[in-house]
N, C-alpha and C. Protein backbone atom coordinates (compact mmCIF):
# COMPACT_ATOMS: atom_id res chain seq x y z
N UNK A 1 19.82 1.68 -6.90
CA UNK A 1 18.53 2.15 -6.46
C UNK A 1 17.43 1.38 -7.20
N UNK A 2 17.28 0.92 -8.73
CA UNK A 2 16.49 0.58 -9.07
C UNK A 2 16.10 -0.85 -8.32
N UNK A 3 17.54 -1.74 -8.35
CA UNK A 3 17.40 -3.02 -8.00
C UNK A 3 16.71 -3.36 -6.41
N UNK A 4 17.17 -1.72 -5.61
CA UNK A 4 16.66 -2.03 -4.70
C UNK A 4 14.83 -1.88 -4.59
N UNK A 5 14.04 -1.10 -5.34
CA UNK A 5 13.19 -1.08 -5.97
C UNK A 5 12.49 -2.18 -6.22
N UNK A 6 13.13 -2.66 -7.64
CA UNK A 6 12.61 -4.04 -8.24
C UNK A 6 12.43 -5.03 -6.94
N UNK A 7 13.21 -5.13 -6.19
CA UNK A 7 13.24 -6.06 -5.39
C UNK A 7 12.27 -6.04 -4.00
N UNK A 8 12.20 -4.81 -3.79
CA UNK A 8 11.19 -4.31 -2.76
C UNK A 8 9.59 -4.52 -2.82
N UNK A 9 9.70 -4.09 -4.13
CA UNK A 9 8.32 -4.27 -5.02
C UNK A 9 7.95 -5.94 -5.47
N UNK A 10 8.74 -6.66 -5.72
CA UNK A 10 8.84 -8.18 -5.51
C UNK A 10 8.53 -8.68 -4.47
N UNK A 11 8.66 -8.14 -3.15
CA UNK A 11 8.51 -9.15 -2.38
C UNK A 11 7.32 -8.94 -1.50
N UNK A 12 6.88 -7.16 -1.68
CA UNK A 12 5.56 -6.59 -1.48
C UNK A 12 4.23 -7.67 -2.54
N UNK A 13 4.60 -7.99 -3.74
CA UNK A 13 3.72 -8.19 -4.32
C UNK A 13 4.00 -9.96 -3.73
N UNK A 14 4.88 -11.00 -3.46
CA UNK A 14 4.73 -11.79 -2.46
C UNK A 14 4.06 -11.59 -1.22
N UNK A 15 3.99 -10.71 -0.74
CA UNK A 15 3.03 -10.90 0.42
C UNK A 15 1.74 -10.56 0.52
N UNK A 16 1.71 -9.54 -0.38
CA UNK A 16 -0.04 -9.66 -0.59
C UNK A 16 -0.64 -10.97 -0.91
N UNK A 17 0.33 -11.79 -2.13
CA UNK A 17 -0.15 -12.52 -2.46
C UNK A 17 -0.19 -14.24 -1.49
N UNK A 18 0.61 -13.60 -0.15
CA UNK A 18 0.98 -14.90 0.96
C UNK A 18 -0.71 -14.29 1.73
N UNK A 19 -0.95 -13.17 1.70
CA UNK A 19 -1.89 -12.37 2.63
C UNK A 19 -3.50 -12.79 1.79
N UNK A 20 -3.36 -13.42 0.55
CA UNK A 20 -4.40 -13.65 -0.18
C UNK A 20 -5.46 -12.20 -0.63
N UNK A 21 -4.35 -11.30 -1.02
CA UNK A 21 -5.20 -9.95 -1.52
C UNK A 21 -4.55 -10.14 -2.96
N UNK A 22 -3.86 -10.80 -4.07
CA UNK A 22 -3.43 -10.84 -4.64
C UNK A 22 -3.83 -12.66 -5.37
N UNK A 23 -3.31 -12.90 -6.89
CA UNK A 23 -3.43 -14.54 -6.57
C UNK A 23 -2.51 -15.21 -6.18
N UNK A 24 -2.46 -16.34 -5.83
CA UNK A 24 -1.31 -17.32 -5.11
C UNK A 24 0.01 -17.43 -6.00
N UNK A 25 -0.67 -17.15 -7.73
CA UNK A 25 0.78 -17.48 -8.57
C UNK A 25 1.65 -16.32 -8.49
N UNK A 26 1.54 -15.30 -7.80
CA UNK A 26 2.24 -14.24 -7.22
C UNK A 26 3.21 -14.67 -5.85
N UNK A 27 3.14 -15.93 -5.44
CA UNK A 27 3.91 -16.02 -4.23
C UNK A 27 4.86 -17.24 -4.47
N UNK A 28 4.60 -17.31 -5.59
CA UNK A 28 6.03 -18.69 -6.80
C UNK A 28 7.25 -17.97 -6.02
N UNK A 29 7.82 -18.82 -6.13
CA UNK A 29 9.56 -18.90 -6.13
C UNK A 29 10.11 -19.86 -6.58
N UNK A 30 11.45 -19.62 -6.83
CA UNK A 30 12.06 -20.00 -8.07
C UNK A 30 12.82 -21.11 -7.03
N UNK A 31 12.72 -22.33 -7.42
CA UNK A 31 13.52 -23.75 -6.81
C UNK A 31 14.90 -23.10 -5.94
N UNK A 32 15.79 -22.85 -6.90
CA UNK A 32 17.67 -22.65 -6.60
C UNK A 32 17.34 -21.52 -5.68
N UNK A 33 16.59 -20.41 -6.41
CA UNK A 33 17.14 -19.07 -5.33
C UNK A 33 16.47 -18.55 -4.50
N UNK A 34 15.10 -19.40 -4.85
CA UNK A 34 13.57 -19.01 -3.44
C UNK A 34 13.60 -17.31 -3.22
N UNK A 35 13.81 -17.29 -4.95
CA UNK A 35 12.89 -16.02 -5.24
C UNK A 35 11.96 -15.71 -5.79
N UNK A 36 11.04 -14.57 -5.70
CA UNK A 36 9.70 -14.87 -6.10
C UNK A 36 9.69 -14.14 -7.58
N UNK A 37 9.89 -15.44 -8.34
CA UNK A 37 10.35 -14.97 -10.04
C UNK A 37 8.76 -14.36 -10.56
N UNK A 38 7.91 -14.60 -10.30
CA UNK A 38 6.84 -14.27 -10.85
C UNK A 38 6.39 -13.08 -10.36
N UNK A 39 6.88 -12.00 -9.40
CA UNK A 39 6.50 -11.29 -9.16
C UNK A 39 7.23 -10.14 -9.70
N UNK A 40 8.99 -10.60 -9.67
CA UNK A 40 9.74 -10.21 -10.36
C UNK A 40 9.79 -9.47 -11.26
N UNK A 41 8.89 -10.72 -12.21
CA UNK A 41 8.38 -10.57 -13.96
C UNK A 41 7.30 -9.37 -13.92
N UNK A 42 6.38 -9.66 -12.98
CA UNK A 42 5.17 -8.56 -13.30
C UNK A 42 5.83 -6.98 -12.89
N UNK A 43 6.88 -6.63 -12.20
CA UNK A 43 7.29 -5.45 -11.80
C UNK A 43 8.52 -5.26 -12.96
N UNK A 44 9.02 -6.27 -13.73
CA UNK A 44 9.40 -5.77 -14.53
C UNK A 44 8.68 -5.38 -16.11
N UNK A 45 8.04 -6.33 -16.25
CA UNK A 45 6.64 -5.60 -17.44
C UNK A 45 5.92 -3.83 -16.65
N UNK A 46 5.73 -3.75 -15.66
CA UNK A 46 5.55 -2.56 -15.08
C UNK A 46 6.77 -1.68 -15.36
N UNK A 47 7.92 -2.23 -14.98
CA UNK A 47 9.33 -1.11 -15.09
C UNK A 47 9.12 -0.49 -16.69
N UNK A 48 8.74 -1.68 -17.46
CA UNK A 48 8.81 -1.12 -18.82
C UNK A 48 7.97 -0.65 -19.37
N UNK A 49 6.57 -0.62 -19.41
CA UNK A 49 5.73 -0.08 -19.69
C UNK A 49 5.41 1.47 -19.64
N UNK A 50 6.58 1.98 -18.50
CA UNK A 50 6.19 3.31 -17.96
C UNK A 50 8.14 4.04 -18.04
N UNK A 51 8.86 2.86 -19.25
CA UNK A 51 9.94 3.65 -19.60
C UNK A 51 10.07 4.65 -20.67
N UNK A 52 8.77 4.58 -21.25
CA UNK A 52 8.44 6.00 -21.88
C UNK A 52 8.77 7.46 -21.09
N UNK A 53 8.71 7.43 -19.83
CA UNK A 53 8.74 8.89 -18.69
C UNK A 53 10.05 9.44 -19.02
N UNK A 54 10.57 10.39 -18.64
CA UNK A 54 11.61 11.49 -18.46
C UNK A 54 11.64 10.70 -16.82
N UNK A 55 13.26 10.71 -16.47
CA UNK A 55 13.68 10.10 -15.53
C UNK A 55 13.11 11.17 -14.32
N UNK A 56 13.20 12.54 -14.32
CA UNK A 56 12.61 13.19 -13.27
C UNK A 56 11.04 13.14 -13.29
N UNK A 57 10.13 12.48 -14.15
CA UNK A 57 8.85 12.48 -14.57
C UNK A 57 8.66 11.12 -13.34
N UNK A 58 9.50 10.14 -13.54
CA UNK A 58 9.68 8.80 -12.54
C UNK A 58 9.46 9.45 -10.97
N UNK A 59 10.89 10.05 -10.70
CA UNK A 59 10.74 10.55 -9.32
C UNK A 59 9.54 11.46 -9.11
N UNK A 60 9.30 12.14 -9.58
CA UNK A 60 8.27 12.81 -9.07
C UNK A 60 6.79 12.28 -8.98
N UNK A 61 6.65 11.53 -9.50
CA UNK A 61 5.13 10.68 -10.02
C UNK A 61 5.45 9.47 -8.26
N UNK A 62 7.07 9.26 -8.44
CA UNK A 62 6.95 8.09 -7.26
C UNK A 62 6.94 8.89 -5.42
N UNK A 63 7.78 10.32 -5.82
CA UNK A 63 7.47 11.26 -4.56
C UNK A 63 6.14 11.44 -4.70
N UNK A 64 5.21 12.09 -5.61
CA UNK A 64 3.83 12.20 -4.92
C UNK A 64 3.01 10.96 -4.95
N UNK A 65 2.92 10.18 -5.18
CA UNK A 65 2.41 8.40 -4.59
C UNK A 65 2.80 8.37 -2.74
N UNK A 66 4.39 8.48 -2.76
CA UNK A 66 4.25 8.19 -1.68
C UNK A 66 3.84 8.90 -0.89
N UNK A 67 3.43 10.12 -0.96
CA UNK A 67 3.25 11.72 -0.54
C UNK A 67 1.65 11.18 -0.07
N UNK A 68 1.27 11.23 -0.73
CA UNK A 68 -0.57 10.41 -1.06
C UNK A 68 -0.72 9.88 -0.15
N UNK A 69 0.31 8.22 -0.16
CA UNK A 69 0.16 7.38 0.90
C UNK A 69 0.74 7.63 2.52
N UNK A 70 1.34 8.83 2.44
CA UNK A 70 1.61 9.08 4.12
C UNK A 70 0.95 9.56 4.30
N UNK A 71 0.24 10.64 3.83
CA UNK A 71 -0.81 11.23 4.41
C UNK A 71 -2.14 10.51 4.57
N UNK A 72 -2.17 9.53 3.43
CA UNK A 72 -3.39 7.92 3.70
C UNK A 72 -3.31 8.26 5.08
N UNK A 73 -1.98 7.54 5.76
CA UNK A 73 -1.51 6.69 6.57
C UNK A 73 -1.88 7.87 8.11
N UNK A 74 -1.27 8.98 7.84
CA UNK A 74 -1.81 9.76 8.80
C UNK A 74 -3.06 9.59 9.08
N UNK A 75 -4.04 10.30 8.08
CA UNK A 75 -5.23 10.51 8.23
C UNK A 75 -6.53 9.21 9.16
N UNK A 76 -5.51 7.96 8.53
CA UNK A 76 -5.86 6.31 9.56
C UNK A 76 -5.63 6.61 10.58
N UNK A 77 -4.34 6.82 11.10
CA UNK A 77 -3.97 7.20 12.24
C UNK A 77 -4.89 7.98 12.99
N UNK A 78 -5.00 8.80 12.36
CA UNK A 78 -5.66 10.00 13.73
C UNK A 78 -7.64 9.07 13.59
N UNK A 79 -7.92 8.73 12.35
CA UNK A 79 -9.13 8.15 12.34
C UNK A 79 -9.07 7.21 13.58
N UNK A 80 -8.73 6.06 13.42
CA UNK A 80 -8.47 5.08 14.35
C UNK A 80 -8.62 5.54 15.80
N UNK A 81 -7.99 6.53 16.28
CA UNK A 81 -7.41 7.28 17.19
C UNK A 81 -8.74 7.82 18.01
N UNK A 82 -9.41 8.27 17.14
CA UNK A 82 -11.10 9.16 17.19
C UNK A 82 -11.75 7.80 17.24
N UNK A 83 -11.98 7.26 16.76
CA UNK A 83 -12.91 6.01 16.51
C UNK A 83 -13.16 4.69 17.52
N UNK A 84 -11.49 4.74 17.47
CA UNK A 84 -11.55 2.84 18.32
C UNK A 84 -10.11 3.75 19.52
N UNK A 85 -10.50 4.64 20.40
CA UNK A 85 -9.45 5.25 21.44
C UNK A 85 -8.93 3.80 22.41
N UNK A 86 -9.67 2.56 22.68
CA UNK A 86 -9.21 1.74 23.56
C UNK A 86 -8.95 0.38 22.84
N UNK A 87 -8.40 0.63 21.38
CA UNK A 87 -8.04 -0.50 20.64
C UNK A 87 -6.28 -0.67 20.84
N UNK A 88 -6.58 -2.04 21.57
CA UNK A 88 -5.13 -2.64 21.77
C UNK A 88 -3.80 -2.96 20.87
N UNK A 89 -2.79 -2.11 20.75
CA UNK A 89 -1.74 -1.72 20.16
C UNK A 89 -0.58 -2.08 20.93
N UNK A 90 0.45 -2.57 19.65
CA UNK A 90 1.96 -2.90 20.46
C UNK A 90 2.31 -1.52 21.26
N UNK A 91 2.58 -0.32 20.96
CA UNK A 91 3.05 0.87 20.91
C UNK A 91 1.96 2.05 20.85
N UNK A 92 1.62 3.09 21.77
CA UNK A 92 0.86 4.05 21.85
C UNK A 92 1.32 5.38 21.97
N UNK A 93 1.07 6.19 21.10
CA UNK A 93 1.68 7.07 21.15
C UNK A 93 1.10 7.89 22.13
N UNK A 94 2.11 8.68 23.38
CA UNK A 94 1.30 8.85 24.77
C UNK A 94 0.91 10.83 24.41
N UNK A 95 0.33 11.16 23.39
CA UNK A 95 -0.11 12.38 23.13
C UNK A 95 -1.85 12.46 23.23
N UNK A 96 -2.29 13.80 23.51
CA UNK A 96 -3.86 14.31 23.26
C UNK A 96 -4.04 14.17 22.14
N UNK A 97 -5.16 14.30 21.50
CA UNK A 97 -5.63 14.15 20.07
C UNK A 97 -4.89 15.38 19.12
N UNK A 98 -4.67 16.18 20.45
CA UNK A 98 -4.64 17.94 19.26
C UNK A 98 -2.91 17.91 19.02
N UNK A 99 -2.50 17.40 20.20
CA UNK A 99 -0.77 17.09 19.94
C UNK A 99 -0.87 15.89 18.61
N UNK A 100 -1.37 14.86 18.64
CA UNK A 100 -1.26 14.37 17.62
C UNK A 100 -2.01 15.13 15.97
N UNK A 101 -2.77 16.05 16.04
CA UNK A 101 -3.20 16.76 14.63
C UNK A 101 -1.88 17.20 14.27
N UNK A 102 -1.22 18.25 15.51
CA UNK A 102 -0.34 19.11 15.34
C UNK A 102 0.94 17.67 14.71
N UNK A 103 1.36 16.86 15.38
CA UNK A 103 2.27 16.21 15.08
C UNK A 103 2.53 15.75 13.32
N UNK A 104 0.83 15.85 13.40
CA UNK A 104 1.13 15.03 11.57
C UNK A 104 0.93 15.93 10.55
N UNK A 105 0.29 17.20 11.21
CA UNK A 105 0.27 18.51 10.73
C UNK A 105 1.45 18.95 9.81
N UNK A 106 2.58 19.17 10.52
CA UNK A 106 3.65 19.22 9.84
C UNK A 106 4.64 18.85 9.00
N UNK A 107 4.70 17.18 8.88
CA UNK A 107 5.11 16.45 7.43
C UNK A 107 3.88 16.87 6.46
N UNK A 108 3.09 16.44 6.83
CA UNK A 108 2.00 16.67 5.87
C UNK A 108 1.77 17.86 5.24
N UNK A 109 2.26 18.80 5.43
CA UNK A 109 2.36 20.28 4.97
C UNK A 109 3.47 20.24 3.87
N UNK A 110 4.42 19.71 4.21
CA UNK A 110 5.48 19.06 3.21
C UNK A 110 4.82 18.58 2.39
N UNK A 111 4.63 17.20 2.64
CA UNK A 111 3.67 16.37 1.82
C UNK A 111 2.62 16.98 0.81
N UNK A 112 1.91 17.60 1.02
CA UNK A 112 0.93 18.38 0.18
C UNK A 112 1.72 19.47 -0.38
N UNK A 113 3.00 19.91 -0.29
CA UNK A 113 3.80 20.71 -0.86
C UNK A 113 4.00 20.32 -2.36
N UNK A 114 4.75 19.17 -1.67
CA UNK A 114 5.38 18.05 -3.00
C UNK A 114 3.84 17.75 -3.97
N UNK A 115 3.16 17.68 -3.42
CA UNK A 115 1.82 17.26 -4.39
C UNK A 115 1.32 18.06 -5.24
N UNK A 116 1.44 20.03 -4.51
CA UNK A 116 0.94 21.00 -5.75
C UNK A 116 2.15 21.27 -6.87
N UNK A 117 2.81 21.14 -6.45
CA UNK A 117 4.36 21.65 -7.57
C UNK A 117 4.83 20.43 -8.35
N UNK A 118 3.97 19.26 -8.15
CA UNK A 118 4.08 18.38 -9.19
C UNK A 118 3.97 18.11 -10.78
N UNK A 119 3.10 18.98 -11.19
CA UNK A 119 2.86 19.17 -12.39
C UNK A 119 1.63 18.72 -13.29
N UNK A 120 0.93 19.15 -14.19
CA UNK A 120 0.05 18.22 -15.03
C UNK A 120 0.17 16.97 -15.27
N UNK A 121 1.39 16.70 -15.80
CA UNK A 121 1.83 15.40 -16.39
C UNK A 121 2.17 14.55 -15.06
N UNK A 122 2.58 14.55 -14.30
CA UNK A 122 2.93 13.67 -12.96
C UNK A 122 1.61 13.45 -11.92
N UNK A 123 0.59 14.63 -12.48
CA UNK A 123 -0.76 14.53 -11.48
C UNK A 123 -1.38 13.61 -12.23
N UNK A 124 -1.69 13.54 -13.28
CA UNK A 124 -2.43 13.40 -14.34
C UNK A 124 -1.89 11.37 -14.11
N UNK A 125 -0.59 11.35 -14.62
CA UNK A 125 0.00 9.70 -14.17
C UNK A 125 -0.13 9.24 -12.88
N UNK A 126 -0.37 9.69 -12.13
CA UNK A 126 -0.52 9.52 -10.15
C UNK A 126 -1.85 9.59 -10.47
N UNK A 127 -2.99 9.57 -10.69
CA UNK A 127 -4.38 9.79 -11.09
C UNK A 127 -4.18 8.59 -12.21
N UNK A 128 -4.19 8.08 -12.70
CA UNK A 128 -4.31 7.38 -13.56
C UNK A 128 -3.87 5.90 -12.98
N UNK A 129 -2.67 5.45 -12.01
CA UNK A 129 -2.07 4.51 -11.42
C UNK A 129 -3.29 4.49 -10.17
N UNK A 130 -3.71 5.57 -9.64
CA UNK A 130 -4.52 5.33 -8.69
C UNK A 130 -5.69 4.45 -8.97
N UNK A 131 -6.52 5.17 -10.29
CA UNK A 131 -7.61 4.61 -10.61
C UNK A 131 -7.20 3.31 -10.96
N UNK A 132 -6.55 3.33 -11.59
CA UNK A 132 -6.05 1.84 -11.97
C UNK A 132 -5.86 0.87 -10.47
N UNK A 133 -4.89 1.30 -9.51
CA UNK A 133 -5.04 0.64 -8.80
C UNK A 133 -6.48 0.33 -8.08
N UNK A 134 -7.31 0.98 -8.11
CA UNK A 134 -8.68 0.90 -7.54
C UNK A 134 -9.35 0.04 -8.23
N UNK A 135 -9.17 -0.50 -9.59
CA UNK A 135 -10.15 -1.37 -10.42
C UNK A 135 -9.74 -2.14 -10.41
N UNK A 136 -8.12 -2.41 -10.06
CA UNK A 136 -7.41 -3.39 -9.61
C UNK A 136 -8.37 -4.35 -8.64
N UNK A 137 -8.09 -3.60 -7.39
CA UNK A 137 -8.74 -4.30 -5.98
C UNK A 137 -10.12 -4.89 -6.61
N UNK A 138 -11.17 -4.13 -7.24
CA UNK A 138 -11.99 -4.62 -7.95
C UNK A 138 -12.36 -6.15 -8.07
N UNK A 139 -11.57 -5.60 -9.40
CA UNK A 139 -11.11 -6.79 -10.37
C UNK A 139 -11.22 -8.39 -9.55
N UNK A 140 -9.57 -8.22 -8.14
CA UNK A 140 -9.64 -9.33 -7.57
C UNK A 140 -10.73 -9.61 -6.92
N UNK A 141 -11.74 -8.68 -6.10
CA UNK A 141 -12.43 -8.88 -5.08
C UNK A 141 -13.59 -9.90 -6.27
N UNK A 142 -13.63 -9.44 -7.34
CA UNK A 142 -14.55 -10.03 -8.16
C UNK A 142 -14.01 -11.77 -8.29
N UNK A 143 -12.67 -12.29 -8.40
CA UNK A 143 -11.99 -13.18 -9.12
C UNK A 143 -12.05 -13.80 -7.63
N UNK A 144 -11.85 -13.34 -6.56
CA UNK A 144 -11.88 -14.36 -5.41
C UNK A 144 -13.28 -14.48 -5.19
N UNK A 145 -14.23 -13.53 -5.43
CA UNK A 145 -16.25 -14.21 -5.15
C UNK A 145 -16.38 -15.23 -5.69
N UNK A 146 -16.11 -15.06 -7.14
CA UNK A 146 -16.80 -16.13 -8.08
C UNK A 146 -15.61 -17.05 -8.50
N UNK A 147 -14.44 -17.51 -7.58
CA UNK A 147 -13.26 -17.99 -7.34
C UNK A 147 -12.60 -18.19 -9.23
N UNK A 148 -12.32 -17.50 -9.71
CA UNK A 148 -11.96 -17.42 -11.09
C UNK A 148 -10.22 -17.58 -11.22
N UNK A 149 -10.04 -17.25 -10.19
CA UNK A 149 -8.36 -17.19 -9.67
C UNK A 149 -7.79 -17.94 -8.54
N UNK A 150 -6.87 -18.99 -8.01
CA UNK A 150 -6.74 -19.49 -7.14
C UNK A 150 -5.83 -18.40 -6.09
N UNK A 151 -6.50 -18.11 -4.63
CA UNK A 151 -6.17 -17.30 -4.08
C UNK A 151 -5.54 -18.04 -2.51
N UNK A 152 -4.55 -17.67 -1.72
CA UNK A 152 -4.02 -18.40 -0.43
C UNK A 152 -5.27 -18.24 0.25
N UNK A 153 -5.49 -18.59 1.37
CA UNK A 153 -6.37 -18.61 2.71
C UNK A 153 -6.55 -18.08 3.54
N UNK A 154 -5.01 -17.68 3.65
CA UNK A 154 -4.79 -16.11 4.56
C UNK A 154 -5.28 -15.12 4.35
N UNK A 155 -6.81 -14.61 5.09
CA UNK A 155 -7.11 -13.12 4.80
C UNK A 155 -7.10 -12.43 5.48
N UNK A 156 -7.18 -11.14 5.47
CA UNK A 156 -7.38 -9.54 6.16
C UNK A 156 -8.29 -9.15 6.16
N UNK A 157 -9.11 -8.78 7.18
CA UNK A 157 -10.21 -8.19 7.19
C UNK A 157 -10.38 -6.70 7.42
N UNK A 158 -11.13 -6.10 6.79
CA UNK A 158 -11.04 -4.53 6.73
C UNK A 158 -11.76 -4.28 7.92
N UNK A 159 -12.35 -5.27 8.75
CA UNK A 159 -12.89 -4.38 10.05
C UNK A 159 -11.78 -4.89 11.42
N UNK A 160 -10.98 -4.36 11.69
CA UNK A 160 -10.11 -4.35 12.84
C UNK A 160 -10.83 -5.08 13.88
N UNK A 161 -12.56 -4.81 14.32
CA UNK A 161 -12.37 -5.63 16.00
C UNK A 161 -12.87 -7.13 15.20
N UNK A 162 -12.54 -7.53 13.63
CA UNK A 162 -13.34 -8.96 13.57
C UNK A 162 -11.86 -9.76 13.19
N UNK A 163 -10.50 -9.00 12.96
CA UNK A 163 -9.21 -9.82 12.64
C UNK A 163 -8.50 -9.61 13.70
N UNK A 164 -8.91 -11.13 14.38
CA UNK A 164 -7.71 -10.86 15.99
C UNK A 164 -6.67 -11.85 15.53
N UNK A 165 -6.59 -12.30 14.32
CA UNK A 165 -5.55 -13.34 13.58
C UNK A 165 -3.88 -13.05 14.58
N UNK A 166 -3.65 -11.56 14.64
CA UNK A 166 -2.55 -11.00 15.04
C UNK A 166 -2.52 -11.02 16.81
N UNK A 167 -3.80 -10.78 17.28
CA UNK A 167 -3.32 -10.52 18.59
C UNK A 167 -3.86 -8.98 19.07
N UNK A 168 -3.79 -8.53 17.76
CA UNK A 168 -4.53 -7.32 18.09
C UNK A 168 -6.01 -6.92 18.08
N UNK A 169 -6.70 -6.43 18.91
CA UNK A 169 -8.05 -6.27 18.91
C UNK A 169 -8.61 -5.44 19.76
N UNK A 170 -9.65 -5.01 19.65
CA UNK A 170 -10.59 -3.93 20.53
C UNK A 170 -10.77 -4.45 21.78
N UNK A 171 -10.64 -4.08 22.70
CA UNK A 171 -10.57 -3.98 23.76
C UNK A 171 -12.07 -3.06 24.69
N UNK A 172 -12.79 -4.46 24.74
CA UNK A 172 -14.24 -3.92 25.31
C UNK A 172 -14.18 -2.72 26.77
N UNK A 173 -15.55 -1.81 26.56
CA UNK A 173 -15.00 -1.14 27.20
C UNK A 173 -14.87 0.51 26.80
């Protein structure tokens, strides 16, 4: 489980850094095994830094993260949904708005389950990785303005009808 982890988290932090939200020396790979050793390294200085925890202190800090981020992910969803209704998608989910509340209604009840019975110490570290990750984004958005960091070319744009890079786009109308 861990390795599958380490490795997941390796190749996430390769593609941000192929996606240019990250810097480019994040998308190294290693000659022989055209793996991305440098990303490797930074998720393992992370593995260790936070081997101070109680092993159930781990899972639970990594269940409510992801808990957080599905419900992110919902809450986009149904935004999007309200917002941009004739934005062109591989796949549409063929429900009313209120079938879709109801639909995400119910993990998410889960989800926010797992989030109150978490504890001080696991809220408190999930709050702390967050902020951190937030000064993170920062940080880079600062290092790619005033180019302090060499970053890929490939970007993402946070407004959907201005990145038709993919194919996908708003659909006038």
């Amino acid at each position: 489980m861990f390795e599958a982890q380490m490795s997941s988290g390796a190749f996430q932090l390769l593609g941000m850094a192929d996606l240019g939200l990250l810097p480019a020396v994040f998308s190294r790979r290693a000659a022989r095994t055209d793996t991305p050793w440098v990303a490797i390294a930074v998720s393992t200085v992370v593995t260790i830094a936070v081997s101070f925890l109680r092993f159930d202190d781990v899972v639970a800090t990594a269940n409510f993260l992801y808990s957080l981020g599905t419900m992110l992910e919902f809450a986009s969803f149904l935004s999007l949904r309200v917002k941009h209704p004739t934005m062109k998608r591989p796949y549409r989910v063929p429900l009313p708005l209120p079938a879709l509340v109801a639909m995400c209604a119910v993990p998410s009840s889960f989800l926010a389950y797992v989030c109150v019975v978490a504890g001080w110490r696991v809220s408190a570290l999930a709050a702390g990785l967050t902020m951190l990750g937030v000064g993170w984004h920062c940080v880079m958005r600062v290092c790619k303005a005033k180019k302090l960091l060499t970053f890929n070319n490939n970007t993402v744009s946070a407004d959907p009808r201005r990145d038709t890079a993919d194919g996908y786009h708003l659909v006038s109308g």
